[in-house]
N, C-alpha and C. Protein backbone atom coordinates (compact mmCIF):
# COMPACT_ATOMS: atom_id res chain seq x y z
N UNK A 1 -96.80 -29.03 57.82
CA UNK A 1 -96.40 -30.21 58.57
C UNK A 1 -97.40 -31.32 58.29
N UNK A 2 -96.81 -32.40 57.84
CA UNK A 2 -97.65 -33.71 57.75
C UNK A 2 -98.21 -34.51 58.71
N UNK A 3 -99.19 -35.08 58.57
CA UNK A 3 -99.85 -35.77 59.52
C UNK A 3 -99.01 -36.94 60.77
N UNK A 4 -98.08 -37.49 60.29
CA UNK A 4 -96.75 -37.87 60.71
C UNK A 4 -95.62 -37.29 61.90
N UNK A 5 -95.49 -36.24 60.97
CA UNK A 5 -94.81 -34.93 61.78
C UNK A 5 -95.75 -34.50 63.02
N UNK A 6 -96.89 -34.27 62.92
CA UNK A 6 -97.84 -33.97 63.84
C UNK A 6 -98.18 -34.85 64.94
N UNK A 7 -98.04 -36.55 64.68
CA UNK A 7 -97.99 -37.23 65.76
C UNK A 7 -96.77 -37.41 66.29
N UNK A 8 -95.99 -37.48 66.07
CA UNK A 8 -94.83 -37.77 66.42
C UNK A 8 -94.14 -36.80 67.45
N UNK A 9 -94.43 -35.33 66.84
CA UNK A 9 -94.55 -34.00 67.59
C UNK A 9 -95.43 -34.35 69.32
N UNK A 10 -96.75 -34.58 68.77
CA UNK A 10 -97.46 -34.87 69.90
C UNK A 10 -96.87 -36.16 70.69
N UNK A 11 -96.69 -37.37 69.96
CA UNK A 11 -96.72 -38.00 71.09
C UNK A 11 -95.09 -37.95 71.67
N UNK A 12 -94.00 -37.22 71.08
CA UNK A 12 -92.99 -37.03 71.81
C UNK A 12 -93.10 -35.81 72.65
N UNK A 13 -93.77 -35.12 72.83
CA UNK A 13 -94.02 -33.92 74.12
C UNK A 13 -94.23 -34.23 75.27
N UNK A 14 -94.45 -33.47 76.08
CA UNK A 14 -94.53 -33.38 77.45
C UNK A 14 -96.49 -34.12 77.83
N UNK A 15 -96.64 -34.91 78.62
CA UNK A 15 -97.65 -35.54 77.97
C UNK A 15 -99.15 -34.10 78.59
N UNK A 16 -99.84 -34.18 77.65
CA UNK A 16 -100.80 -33.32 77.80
C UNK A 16 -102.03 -33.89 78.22
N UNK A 17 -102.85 -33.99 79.28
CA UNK A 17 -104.53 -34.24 79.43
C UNK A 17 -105.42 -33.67 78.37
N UNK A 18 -105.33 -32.74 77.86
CA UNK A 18 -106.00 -31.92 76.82
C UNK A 18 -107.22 -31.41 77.35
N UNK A 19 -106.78 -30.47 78.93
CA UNK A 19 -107.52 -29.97 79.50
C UNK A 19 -107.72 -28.14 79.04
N UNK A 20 -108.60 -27.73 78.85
CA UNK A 20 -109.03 -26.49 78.88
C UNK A 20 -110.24 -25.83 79.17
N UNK A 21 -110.30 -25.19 80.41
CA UNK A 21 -111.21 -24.51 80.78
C UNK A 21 -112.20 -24.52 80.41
N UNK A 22 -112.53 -23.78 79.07
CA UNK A 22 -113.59 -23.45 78.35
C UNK A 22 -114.05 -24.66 77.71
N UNK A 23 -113.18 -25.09 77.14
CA UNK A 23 -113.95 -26.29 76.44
C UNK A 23 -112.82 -27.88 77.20
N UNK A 24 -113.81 -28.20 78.02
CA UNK A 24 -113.54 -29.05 78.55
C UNK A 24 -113.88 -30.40 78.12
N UNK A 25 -112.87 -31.19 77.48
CA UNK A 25 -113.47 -32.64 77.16
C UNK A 25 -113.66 -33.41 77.95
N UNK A 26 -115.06 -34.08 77.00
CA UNK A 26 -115.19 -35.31 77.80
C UNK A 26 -114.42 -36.43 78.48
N UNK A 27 -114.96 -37.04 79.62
CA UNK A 27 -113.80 -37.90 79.95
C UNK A 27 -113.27 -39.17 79.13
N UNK A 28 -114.00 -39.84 78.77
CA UNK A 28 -113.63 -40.63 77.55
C UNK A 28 -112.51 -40.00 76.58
N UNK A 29 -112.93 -38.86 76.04
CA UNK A 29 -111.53 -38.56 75.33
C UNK A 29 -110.60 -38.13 76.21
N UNK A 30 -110.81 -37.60 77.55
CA UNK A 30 -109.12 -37.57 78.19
C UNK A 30 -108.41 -38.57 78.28
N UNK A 31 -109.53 -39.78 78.49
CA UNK A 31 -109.21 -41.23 78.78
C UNK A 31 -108.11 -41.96 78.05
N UNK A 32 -108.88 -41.90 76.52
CA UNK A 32 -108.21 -42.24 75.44
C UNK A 32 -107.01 -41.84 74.96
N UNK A 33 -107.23 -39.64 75.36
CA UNK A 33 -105.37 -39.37 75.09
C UNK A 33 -104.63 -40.08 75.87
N UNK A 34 -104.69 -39.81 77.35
CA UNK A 34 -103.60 -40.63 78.22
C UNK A 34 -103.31 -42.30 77.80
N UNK A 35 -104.41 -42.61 77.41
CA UNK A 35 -103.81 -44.78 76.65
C UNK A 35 -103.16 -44.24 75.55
N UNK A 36 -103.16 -43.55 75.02
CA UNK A 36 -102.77 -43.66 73.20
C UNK A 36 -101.26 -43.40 73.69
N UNK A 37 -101.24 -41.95 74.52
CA UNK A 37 -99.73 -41.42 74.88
C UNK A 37 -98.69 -42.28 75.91
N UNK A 38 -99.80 -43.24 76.67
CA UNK A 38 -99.17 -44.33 77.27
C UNK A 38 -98.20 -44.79 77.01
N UNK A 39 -99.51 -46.02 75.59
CA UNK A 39 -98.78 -46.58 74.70
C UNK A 39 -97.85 -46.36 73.72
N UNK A 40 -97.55 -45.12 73.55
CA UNK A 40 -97.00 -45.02 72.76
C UNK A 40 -95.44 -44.95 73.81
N UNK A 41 -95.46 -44.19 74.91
CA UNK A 41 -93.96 -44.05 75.27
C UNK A 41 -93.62 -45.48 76.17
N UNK A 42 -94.84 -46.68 76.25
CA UNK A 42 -94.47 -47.84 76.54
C UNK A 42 -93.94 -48.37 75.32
N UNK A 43 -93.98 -47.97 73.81
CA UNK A 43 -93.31 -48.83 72.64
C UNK A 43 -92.05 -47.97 72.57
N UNK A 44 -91.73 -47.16 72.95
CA UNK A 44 -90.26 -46.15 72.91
C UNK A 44 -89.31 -46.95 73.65
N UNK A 45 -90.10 -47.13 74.80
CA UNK A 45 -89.02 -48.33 75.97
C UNK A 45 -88.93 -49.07 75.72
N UNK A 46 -89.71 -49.99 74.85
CA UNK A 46 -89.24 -51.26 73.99
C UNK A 46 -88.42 -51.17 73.72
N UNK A 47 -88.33 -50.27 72.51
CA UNK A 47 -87.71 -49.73 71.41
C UNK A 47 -86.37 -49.88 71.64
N UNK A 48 -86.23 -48.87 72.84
CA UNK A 48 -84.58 -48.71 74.06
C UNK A 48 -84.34 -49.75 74.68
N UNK A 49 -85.23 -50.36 74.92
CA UNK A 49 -84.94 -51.83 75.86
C UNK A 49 -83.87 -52.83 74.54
N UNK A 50 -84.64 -52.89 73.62
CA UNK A 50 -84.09 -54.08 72.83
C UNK A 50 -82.80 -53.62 72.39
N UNK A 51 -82.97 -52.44 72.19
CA UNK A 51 -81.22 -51.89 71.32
C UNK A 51 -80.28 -52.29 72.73
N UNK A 52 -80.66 -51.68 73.42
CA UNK A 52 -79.81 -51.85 74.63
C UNK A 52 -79.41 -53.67 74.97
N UNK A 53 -80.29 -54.62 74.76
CA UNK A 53 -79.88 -56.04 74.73
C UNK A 53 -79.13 -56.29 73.97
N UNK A 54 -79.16 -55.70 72.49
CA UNK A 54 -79.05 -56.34 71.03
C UNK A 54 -77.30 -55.67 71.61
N UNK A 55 -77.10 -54.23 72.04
CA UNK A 55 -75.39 -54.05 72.37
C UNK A 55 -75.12 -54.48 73.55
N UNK A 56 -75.87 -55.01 74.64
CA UNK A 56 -75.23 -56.17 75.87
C UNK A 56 -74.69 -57.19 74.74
N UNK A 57 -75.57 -57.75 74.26
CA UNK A 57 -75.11 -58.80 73.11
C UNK A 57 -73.96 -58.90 72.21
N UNK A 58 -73.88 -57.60 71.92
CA UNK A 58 -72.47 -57.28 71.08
C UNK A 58 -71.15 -57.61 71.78
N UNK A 59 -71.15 -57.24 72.96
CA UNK A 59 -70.46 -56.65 73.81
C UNK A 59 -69.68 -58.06 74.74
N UNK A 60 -71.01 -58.86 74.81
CA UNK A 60 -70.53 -60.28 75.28
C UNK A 60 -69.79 -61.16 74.62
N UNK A 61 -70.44 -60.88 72.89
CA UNK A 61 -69.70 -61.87 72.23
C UNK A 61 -68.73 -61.21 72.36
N UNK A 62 -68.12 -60.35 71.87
CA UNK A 62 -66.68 -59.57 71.70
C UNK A 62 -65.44 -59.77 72.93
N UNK A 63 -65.86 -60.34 73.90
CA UNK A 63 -65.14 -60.69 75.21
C UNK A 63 -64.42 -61.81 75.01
């Protein structure tokens, strides 16, 4: 699996803290997963937001 495949994997999952017992990260990097995974499913809703205008749009002209 490519490096690609691997984010995409991650950041479409269930969102993870990247907590474990034993080796417990620092807070800074929990910090950072939760912004990265944020941001990323805040650019997905974009993503859905605009398609969803771009076919309101379709939909109006066609009336």
């Amino acid at each position: 699996m490519g490096a690609q495949e691997r984010w995409d994997q991650k950041m479409n999952a269930e969102f993870n803290p990247g907590y474990s017992a034993p080796d417990y990260p620092h807070t800074d990097a929990r910090v950072a997963n939760a912004a990265e995974f944020a941001a990323f499913q805040l650019f997905k809703i974009r993503e859905a937001m605009e398609g969803i205008r771009e076919s309101l749009g379709e939909i109006a002209k066609n009336r």
